[in-house]
N, C-alpha and C. Protein backbone atom coordinates (compact mmCIF):
# COMPACT_ATOMS: atom_id res chain seq x y z
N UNK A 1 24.73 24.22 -114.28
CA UNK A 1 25.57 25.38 -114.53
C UNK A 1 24.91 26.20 -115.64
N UNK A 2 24.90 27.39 -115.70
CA UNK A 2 24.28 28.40 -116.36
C UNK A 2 25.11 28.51 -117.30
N UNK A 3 24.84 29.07 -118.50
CA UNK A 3 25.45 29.54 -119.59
C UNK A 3 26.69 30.53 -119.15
N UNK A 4 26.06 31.37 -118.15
CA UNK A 4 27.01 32.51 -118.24
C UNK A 4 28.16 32.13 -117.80
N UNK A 5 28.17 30.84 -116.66
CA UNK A 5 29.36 30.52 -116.13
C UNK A 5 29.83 29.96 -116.75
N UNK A 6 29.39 29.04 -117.81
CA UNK A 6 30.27 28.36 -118.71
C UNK A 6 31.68 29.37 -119.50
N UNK A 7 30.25 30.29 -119.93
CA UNK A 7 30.94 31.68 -120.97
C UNK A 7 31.98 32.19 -120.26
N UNK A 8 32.08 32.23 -118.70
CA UNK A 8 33.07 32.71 -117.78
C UNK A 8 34.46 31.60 -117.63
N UNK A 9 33.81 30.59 -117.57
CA UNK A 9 34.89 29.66 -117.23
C UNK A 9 36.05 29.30 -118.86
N UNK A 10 35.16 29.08 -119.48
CA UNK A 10 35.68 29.60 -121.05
C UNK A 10 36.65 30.51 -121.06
N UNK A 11 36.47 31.82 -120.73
CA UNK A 11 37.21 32.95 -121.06
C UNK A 11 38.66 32.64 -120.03
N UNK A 12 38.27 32.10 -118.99
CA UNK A 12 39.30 31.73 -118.32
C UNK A 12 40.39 31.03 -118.40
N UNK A 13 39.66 30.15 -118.72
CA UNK A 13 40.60 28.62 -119.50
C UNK A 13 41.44 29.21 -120.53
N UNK A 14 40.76 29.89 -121.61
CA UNK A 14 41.16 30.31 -122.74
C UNK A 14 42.43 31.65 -122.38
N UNK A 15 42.32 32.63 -121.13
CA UNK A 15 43.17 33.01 -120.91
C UNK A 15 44.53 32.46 -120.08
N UNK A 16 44.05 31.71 -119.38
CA UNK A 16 45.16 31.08 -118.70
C UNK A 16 46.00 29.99 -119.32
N UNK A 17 45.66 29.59 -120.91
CA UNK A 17 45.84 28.88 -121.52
C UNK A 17 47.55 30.16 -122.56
N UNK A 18 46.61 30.92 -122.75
CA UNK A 18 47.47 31.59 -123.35
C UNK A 18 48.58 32.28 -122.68
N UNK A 19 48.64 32.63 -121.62
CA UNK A 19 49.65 32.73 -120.54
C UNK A 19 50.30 31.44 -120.56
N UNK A 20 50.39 29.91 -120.25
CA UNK A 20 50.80 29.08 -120.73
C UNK A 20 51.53 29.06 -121.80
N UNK A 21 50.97 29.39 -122.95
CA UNK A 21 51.17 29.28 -124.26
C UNK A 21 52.48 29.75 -124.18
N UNK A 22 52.65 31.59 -123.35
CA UNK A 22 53.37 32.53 -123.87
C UNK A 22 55.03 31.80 -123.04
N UNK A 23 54.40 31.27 -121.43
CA UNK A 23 55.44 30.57 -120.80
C UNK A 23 56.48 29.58 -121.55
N UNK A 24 55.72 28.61 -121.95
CA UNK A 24 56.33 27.53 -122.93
C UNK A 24 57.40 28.26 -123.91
N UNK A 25 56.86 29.19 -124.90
CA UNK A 25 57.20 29.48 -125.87
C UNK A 25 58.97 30.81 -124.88
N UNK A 26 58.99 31.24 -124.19
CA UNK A 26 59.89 31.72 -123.67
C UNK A 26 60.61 31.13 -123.00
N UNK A 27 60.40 29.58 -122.49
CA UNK A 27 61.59 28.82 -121.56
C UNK A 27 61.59 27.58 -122.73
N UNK A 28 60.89 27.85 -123.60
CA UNK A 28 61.39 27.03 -124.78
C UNK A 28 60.87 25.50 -124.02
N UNK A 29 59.65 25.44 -123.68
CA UNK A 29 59.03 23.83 -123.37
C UNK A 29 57.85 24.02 -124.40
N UNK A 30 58.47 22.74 -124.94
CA UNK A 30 57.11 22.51 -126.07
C UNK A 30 55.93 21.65 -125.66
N UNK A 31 56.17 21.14 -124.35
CA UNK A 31 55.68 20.83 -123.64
C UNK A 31 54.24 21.77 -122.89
N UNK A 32 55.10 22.57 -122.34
CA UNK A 32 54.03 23.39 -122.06
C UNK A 32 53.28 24.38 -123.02
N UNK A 33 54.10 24.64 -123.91
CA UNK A 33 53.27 25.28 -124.72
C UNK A 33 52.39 24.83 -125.36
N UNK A 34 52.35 23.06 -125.46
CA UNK A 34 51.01 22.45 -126.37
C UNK A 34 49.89 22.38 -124.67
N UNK A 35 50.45 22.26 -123.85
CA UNK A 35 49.08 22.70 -122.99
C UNK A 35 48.46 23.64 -123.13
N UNK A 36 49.45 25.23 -123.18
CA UNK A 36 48.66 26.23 -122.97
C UNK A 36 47.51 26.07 -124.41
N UNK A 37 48.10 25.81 -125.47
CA UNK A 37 47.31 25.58 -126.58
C UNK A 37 45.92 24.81 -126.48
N UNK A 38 45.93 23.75 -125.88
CA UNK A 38 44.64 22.71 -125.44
C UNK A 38 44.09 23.15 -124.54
N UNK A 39 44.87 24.27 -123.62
CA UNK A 39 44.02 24.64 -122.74
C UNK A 39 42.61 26.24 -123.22
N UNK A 40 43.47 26.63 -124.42
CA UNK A 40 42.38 27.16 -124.91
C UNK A 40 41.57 26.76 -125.60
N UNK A 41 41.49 25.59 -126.72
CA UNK A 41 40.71 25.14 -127.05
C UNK A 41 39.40 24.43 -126.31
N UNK A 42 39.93 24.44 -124.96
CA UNK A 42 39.17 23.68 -123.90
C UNK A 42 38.17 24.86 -123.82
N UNK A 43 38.84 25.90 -123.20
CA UNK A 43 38.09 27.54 -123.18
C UNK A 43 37.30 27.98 -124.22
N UNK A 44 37.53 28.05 -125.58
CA UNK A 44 36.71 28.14 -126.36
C UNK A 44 35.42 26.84 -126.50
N UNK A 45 35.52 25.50 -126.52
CA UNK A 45 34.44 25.03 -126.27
C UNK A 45 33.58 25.19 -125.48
N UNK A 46 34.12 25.48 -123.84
CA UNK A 46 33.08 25.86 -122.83
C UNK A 46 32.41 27.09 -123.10
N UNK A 47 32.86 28.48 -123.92
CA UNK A 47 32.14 28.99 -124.71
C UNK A 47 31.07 29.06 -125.38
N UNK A 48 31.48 27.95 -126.38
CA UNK A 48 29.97 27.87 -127.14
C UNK A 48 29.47 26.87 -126.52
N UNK A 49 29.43 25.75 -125.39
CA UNK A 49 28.46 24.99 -124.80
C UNK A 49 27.82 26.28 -123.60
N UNK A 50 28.20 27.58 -123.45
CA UNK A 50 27.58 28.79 -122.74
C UNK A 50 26.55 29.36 -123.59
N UNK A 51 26.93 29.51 -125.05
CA UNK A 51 26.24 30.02 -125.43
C UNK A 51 25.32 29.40 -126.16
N UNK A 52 25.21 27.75 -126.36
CA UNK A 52 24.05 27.32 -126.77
C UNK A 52 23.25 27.34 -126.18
N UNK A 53 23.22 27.29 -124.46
CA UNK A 53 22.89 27.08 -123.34
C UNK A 53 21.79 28.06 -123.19
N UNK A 54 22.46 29.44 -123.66
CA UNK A 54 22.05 30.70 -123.46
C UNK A 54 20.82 30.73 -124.61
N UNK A 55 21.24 30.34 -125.52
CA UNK A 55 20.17 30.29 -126.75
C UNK A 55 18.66 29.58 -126.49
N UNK A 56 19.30 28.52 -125.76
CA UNK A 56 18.32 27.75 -125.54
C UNK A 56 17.19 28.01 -124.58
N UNK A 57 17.79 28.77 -123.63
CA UNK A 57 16.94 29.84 -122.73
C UNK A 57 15.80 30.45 -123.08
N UNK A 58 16.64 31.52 -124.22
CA UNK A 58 15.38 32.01 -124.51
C UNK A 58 14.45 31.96 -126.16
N UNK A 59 14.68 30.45 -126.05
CA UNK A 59 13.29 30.10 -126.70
C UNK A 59 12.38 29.73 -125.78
């Protein structure tokens, strides 16, 4: 997998995480709202494993 898709799948996670987030926090599940939360942190790691990826390229 290429950097960029990581960087893509990242942004994804990280948004669909926060949609989560916003769900939880309006039907009042704290439940779901610590997913949407982990689910961005998930998104932000696949991030920077995109962009080390990317770094590493072009040396």
């Amino acid at each position: 997998m290429s950097g960029k898709d990581d960087k893509a799948k990242g942004a994804a996670n990280k948004a669909g995480g926060k949609v989560k987030e916003a769900a939880g926090k309006v039907t009042g599940s704290d439940k779901t709202e610590a997913k949407g939360k982990a689910q961005q942190v998930k998104g932000e790691g696949q991030k920077a494993k995109g962009g080390v990826k990317d770094s590493l390229k072009k040396k």
